[in-house]
Protein backbone atom coordinates (compact mmCIF):
# COMPACT_ATOMS: atom_id res chain seq x y z
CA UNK A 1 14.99 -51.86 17.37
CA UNK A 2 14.30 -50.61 20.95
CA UNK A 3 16.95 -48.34 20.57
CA UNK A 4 16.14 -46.92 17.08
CA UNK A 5 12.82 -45.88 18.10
CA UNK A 6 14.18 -43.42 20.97
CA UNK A 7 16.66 -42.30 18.92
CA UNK A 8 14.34 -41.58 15.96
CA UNK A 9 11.90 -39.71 18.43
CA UNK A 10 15.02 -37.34 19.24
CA UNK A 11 15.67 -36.37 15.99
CA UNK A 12 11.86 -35.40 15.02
CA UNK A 13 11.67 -33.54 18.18
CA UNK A 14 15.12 -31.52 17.43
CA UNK A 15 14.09 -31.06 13.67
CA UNK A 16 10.59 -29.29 14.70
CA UNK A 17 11.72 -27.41 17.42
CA UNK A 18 13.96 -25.69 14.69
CA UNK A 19 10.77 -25.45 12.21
CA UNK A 20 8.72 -23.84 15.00
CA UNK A 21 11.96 -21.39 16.06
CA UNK A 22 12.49 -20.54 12.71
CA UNK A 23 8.55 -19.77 11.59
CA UNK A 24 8.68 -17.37 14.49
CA UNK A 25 11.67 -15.43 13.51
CA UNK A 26 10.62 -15.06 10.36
CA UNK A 27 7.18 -13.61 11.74
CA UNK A 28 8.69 -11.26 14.07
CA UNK A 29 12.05 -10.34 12.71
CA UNK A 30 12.37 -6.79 11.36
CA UNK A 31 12.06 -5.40 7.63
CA UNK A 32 15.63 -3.96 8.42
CA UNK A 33 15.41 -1.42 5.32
CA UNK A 34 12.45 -0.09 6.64
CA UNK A 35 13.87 0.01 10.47
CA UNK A 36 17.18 2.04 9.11
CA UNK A 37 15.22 4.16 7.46
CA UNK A 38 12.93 5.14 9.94
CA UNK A 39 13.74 8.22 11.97
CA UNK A 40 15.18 10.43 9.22
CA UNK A 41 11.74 12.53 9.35
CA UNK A 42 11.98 15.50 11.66
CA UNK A 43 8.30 16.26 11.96
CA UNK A 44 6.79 16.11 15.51
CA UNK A 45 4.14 17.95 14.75
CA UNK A 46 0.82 16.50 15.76
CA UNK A 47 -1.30 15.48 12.84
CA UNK A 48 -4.75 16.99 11.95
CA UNK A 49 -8.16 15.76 11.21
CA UNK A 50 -9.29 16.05 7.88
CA UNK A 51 -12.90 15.33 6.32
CA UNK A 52 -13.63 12.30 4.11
CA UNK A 53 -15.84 12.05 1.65
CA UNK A 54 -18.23 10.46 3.43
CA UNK A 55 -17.80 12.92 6.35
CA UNK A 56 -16.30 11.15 8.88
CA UNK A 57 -13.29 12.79 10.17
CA UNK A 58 -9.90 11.19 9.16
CA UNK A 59 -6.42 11.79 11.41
CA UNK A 60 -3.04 11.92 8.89
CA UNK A 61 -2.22 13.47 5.87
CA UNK A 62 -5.06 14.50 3.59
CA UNK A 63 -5.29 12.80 -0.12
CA UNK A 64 -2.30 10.26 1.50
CA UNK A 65 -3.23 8.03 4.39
CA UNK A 66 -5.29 8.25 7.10
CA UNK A 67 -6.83 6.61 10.51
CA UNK A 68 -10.01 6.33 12.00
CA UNK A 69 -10.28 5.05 15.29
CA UNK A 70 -10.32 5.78 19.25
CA UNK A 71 -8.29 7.87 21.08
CA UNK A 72 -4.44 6.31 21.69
CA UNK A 73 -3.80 5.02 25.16
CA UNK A 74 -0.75 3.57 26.26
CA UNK A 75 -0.33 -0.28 26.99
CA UNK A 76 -3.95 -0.49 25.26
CA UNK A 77 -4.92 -2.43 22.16
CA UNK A 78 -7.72 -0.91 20.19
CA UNK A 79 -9.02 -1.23 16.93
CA UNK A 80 -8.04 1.41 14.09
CA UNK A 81 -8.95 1.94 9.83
CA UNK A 82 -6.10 2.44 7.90
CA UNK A 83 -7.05 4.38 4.66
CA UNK A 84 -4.33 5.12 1.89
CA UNK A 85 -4.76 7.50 -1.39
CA UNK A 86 -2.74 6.95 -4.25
CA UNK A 87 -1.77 4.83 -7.80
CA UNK A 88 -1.85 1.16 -8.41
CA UNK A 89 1.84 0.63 -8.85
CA UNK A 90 2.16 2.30 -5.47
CA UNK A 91 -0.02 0.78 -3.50
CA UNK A 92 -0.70 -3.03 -4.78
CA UNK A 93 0.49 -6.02 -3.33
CA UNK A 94 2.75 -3.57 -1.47
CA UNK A 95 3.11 -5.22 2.53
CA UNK A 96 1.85 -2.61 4.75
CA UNK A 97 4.67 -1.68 7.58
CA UNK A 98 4.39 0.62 10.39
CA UNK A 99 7.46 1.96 12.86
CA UNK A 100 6.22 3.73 15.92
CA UNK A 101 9.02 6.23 16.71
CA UNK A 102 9.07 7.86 20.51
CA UNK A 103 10.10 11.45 20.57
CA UNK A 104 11.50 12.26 24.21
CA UNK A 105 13.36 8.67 23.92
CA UNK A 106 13.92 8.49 19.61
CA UNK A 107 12.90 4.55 20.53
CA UNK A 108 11.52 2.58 17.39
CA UNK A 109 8.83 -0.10 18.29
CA UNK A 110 6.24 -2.05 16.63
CA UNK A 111 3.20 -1.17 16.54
CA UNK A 112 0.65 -3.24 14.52
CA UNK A 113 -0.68 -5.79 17.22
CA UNK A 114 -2.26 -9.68 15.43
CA UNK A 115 -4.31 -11.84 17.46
CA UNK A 116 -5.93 -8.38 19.42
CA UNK A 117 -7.73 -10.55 22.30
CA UNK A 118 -6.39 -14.38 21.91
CA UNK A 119 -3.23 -15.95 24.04
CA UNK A 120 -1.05 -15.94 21.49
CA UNK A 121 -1.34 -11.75 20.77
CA UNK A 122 1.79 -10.27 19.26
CA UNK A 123 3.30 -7.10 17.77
CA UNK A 124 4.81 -7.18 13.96
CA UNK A 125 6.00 -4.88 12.16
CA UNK A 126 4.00 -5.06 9.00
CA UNK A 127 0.18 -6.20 8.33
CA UNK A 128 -0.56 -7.81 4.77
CA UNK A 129 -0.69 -6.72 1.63
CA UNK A 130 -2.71 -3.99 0.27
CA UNK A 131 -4.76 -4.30 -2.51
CA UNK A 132 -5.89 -1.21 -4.73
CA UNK A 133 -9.63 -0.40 -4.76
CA UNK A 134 -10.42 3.37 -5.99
CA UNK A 135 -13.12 5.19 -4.56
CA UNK A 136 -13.70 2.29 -1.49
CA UNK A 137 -13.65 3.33 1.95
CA UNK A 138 -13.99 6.60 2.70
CA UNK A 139 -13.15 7.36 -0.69
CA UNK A 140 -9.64 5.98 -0.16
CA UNK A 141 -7.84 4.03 -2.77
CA UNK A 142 -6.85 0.99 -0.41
CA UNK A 143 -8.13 0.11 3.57
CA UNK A 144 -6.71 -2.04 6.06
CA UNK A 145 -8.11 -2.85 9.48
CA UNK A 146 -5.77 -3.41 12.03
CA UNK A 147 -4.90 -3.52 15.74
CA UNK A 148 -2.36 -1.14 17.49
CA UNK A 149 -0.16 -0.33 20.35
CA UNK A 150 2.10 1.85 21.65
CA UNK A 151 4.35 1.28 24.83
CA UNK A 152 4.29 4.40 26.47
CA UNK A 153 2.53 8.08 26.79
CA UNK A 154 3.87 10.70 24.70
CA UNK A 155 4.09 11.81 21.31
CA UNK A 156 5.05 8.89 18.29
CA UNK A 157 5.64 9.26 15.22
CA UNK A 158 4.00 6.34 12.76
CA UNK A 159 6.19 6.26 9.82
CA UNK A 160 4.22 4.08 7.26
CA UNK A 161 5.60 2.29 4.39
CA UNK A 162 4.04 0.31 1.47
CA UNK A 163 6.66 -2.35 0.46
CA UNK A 164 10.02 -1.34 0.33
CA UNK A 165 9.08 2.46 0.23
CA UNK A 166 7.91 4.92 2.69
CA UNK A 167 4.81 6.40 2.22
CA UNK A 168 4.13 8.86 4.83
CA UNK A 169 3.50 9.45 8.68
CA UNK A 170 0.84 10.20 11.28
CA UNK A 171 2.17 11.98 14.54
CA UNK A 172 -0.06 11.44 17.71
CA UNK A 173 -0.07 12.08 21.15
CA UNK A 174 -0.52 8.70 23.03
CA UNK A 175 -2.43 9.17 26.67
């Protein structure tokens, strides 16, 4: 018996150190559709402000998606409003991804930042699903609150997808 107990003890230990591993790989690991596809837009072009129709001042691609938020710095977390335009099918239950592209280096990072503020802050790749609410926010069909990053200064690209499909992109100019 005294050696059964040990033994026993080993093998719960081994079995959820491979839960935990695998919970975080899944969490981190990247929607690899998404990742190959990002890139193949050649836009640098900084994105404009547009008016909502609530008046507050949007950054993106009018009637599309949009962001309201501070000012990007780099290495800084800050808090940002998501808004997307468009139909049901598109946007529903869809998991919102982002992939932050670096022009002078063509690097492809995460972006989206969970647990802004606690110890165990990380980047991911996507945020949730979406769910499809016309006329909320802004006038926006769907909103999403979320987090962001971004590594370095310079310009990045945020190609944004809604499941499996891409759904546009907001260029900025990161401080």
């Amino acid at each position: 018996m005294k050696r059964t107990l040990p033994l026993m003890l080993l093998l719960v230990a081994i079995f959820l150190a491979g839960c935990s591993e695998n919970e975080e790989t899944k969490v981190s690991s990247k929607p690899e559709k998404i990742i190959q596809a990002a890139g193949k837009s050649n836009s640098w072009e900084l994105s404009t402000e547009f008016k909502s129709t609530e008046g507050d001042y949007l950054l993106g691609e009018e009637g599309k998606v949009g962001l309201i938020g501070p000012n990007f710095e780099s290495g800084k977390v800050n808090k940002w409003l998501w808004h997307f335009w468009g139909d049901e099918k598109t946007i529903e239950g869809g998991n919102f991804q982002v992939v932050a592209i670096h022009k002078e280096t063509g690097e492809k990072e995460m972006a989206l930042v969970e647990n802004a503020g606690a110890q165990n802050v990380k980047k991911v790749w996507s945020y949730g699903e979406l769910s499809y609410s016309p006329n909320g926010v802004r006038g926006s069909d769907s909103s999403m609150p979320s987090n962001m990053s971004l590594s370095k200064p310079g310009i990045w690209r945020l190609e944004i997808s809604i499941g499996n499909t891409y759904f546009g992109e907001i260029v900025v100019d990161v401080k």
